[in-house]
Protein backbone atom coordinates (compact mmCIF):
# COMPACT_ATOMS: atom_id res chain seq x y z
CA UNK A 1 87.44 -33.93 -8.35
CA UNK A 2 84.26 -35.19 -6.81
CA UNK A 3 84.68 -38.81 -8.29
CA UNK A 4 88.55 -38.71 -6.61
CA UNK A 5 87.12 -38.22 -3.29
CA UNK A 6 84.48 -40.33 -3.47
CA UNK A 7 86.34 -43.11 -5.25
CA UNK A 8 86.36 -46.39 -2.66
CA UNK A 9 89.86 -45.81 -3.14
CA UNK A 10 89.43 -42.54 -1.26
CA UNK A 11 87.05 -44.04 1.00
CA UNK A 12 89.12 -47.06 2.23
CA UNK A 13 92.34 -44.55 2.68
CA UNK A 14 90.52 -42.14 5.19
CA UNK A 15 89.03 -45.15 6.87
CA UNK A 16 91.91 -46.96 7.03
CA UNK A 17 93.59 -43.47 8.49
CA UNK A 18 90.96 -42.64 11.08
CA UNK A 19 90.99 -46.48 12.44
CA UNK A 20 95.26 -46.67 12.23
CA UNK A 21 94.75 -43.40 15.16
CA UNK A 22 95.97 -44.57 18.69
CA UNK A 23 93.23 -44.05 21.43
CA UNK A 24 95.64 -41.24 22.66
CA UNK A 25 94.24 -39.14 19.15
CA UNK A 26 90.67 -40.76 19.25
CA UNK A 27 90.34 -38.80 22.30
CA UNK A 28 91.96 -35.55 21.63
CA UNK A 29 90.35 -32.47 22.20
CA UNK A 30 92.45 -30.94 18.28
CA UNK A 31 92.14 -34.21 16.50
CA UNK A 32 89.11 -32.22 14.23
CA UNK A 33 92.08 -29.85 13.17
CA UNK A 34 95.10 -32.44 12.40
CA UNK A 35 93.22 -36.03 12.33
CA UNK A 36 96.05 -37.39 13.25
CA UNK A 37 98.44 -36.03 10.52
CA UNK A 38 99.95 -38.05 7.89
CA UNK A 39 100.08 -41.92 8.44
CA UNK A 40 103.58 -41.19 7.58
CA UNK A 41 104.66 -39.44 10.04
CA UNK A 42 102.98 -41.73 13.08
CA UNK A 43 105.93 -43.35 14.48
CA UNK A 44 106.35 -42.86 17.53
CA UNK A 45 104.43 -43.96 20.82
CA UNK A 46 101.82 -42.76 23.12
CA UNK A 47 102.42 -41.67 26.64
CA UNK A 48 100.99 -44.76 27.15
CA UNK A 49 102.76 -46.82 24.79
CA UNK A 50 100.71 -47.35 22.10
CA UNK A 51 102.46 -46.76 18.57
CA UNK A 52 100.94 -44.70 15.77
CA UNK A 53 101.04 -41.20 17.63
CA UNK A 54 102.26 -38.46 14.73
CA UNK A 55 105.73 -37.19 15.67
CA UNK A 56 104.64 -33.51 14.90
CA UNK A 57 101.66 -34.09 17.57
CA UNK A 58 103.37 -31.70 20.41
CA UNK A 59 103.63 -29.31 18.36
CA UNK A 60 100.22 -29.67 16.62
CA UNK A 61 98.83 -29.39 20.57
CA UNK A 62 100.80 -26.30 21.09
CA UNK A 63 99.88 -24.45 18.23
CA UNK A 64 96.03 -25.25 18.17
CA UNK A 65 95.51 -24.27 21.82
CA UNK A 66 97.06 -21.20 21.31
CA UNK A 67 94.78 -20.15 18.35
CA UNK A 68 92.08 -21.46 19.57
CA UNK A 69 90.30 -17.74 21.65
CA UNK A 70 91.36 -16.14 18.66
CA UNK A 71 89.81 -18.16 16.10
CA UNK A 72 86.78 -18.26 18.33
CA UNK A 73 86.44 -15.18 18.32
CA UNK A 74 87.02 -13.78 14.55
CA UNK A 75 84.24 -16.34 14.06
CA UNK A 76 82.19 -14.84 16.35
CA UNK A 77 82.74 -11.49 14.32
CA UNK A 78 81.93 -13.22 11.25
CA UNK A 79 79.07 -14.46 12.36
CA UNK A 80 77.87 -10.82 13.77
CA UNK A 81 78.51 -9.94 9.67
CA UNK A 82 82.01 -8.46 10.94
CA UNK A 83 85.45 -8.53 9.79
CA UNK A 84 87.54 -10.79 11.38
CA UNK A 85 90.31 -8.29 11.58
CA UNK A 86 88.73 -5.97 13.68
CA UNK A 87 90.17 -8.27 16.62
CA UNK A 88 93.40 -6.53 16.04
CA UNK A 89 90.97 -3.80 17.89
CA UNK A 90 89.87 -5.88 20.28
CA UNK A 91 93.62 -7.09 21.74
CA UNK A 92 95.03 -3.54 21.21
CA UNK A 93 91.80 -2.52 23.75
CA UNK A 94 92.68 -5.47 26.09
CA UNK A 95 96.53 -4.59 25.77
CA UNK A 96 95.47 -1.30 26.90
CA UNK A 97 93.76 -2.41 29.94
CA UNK A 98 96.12 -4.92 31.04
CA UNK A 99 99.50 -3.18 30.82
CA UNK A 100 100.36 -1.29 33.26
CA UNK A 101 100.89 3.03 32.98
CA UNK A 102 104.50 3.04 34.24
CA UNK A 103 106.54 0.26 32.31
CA UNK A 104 107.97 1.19 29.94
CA UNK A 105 109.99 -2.17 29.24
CA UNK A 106 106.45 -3.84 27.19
CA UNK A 107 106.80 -0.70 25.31
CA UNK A 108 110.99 -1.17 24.11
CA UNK A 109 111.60 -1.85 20.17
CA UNK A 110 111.96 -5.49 20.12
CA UNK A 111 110.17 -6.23 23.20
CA UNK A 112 107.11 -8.62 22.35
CA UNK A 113 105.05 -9.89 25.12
CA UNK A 114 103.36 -13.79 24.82
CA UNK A 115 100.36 -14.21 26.84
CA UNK A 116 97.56 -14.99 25.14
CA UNK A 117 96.57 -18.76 25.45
């Protein structure tokens, strides 16, 4: 395995990958997560123009934002020598403190409520 990834082979595709990346990924605050996807999927263009922006990059924006306090913090507990699913704790606590004594609509089978960011 370690002679496939450091074959020049290798080398020259993840190059060639990171220098294909519009300057709308370069500067992205996710690009450490998706790195600009798949070089096949990069066909479509910038909000500037520039071609080469992955067509799944909305959605990769989306979704990493939105994880991004909770993986913060279940490192955080890792780091403490904690399990990370002891934030299931820490939401149900904030939950608690946010929603308010006399609806009972939060509360209705069915009902879920989207706010963390």
């Amino acid at each position: 395995m370690i002679e496939l990834i450091a074959s020049p082979q290798q080398q020259k595709f993840g190059q060639d990958k990171f220098d294909s990346l519009p300057t709308y990924c370069r500067e992205c605050d996710v690009r450490f997560a998706c790195h600009g996807g798949c070089p096949k999927n990069r066909f479509i263009h910038t909000p500037d123009g520039e071609p080469g922006l992955n067509y799944l990059c909305a959605g990769y924006k989306h979704f990493f934002h939105h994880i991004d306090r909770p993986m913060r913090i279940m490192s955080d507990l890792l780091r403490q020598n904690r399990a990370p699913a002891e934030i299931m704790f820490l939401y149900a606590q904030e939950d608690a403190q946010t929603q308010p004594a006399s609806s009972g609509a939060a509360n209705k089978p069915g009902r879920q409520r989207h706010r963390r960011h």
